[in-house]
C-alpha atoms as a PDB file:
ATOM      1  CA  UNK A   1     -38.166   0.831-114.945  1.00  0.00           C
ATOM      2  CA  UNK A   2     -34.955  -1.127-113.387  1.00  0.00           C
ATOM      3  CA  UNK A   3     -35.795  -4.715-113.679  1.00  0.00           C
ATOM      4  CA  UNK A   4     -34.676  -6.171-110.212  1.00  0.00           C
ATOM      5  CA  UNK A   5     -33.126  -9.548-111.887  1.00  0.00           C
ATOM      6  CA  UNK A   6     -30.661  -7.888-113.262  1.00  0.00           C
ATOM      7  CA  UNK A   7     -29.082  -6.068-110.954  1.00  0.00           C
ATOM      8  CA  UNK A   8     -26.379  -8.208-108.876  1.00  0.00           C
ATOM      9  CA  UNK A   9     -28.724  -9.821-106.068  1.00  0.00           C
ATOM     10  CA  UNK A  10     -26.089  -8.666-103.180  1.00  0.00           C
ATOM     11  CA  UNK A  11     -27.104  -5.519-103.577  1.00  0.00           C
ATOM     12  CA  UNK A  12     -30.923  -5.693-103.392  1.00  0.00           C
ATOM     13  CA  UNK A  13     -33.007  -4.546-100.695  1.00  0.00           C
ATOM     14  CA  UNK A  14     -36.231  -6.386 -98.493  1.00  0.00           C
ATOM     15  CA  UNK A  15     -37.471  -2.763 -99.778  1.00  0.00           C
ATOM     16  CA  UNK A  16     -36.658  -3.228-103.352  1.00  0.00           C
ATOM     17  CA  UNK A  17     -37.554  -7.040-103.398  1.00  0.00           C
ATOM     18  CA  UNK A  18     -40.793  -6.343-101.865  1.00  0.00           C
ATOM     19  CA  UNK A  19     -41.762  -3.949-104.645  1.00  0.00           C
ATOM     20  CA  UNK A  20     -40.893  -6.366-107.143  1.00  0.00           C
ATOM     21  CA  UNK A  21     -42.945  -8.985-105.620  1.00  0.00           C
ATOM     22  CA  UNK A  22     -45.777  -6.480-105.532  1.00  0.00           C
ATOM     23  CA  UNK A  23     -45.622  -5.806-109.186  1.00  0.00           C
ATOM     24  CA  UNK A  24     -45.194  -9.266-109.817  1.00  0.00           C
ATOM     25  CA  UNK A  25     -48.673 -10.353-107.955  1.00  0.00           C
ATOM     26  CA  UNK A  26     -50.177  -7.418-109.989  1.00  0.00           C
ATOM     27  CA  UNK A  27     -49.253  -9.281-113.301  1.00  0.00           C
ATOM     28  CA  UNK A  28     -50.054 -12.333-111.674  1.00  0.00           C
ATOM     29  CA  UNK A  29     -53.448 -10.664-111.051  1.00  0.00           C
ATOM     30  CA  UNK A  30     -53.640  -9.919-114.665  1.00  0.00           C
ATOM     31  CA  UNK A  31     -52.639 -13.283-116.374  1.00  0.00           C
ATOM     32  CA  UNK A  32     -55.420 -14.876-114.387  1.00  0.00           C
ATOM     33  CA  UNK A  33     -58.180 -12.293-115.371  1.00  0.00           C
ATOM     34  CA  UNK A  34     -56.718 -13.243-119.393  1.00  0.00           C
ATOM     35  CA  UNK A  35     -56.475 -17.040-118.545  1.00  0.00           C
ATOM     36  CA  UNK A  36     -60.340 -16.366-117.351  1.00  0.00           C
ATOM     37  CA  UNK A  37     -61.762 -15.140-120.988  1.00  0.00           C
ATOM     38  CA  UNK A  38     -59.563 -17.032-123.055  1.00  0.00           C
ATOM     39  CA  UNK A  39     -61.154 -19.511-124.996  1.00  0.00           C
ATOM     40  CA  UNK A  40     -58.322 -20.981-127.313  1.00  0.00           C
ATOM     41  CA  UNK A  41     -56.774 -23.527-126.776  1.00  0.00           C
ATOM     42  CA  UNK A  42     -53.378 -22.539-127.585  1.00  0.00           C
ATOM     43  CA  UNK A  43     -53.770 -19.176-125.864  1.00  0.00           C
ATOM     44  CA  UNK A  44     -55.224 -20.982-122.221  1.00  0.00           C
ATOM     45  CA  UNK A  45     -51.582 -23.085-122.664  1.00  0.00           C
ATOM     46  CA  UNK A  46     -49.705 -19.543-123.056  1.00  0.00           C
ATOM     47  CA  UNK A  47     -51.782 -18.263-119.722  1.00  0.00           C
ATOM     48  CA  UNK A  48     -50.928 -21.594-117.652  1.00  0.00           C
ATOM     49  CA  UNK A  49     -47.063 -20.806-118.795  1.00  0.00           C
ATOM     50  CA  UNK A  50     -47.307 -17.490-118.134  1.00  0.00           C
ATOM     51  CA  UNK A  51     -49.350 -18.168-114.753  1.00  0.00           C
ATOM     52  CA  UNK A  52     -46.624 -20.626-114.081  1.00  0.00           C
ATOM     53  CA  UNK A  53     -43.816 -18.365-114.734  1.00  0.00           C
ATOM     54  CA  UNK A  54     -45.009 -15.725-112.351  1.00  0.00           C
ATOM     55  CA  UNK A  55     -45.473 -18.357-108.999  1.00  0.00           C
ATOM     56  CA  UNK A  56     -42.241 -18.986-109.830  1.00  0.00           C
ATOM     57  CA  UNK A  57     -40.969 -15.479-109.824  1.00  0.00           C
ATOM     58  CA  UNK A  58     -43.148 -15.139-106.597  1.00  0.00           C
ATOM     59  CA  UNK A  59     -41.544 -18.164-105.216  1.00  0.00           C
ATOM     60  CA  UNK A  60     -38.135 -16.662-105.687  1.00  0.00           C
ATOM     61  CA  UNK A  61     -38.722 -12.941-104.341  1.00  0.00           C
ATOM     62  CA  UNK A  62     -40.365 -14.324-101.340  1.00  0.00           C
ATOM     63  CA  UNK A  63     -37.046 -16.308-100.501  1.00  0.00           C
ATOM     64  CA  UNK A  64     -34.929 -13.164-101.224  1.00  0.00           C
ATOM     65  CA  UNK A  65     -36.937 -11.113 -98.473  1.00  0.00           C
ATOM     66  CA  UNK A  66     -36.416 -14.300 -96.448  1.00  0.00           C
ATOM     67  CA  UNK A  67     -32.552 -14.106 -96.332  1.00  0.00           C
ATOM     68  CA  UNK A  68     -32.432 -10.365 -97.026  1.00  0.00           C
ATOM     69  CA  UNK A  69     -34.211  -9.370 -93.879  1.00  0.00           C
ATOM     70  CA  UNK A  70     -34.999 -12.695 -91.734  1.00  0.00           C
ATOM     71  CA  UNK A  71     -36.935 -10.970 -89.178  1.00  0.00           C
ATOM     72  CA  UNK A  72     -39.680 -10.639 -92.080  1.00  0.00           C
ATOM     73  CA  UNK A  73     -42.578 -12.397 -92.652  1.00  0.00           C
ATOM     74  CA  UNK A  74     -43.310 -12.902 -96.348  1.00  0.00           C
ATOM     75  CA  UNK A  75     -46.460 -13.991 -95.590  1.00  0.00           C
ATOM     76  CA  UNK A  76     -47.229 -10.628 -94.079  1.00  0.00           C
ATOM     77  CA  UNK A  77     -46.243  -8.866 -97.561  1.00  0.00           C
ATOM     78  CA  UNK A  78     -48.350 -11.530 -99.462  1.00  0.00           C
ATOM     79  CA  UNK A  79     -51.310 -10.780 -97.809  1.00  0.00           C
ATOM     80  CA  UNK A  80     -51.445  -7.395 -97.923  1.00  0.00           C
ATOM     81  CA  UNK A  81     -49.789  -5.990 -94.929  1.00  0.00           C
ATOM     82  CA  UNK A  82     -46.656  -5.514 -93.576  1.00  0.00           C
ATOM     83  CA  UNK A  83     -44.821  -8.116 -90.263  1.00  0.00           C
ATOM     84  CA  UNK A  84     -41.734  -6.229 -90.017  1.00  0.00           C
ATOM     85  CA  UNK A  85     -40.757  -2.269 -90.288  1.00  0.00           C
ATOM     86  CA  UNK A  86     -38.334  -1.262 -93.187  1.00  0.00           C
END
């Protein structure tokens, strides 16, 4: 699985971007279901990080789409559907 940071960000895609952002809500998903039945302390601190970590990584695909494809919505992708054709 090509990991869509590394590759030189001139040559991504809304396409590609927006499958990264979808993977990256899944885990998202995921480190809020764990941050649910933790009870440690040290181990609700690693979900908040990790939580954290992954808005941020949102944050950052979302304004990728934005200038790779401006006639997007983001918001569109985020909830579920699509604003523009690809």
């Amino acid at each position: 699985m090509e990991n869509i940071l590394t590759k030189d960000a001139t040559t991504d895609t809304a396409e590609d971007l927006i499958r990264e952002l979808d993977r990256t809500r899944g885990s998202l998903a995921l480190a809020y279901d764990k941050f649910n039945f933790v009870s440690d302390p040290e181990m609700v601190e690693s979900c908040i990080y990790e939580i954290n970590a992954l808005k941020a990584k949102c944050n950052y695909l979302i304004r990728k789409i934005k200038e790779c494809s401006p006639e997007c919505v983001a918001a569109g992708v985020l909830r579920g559907g699509r604003a523009c054709q690809l």
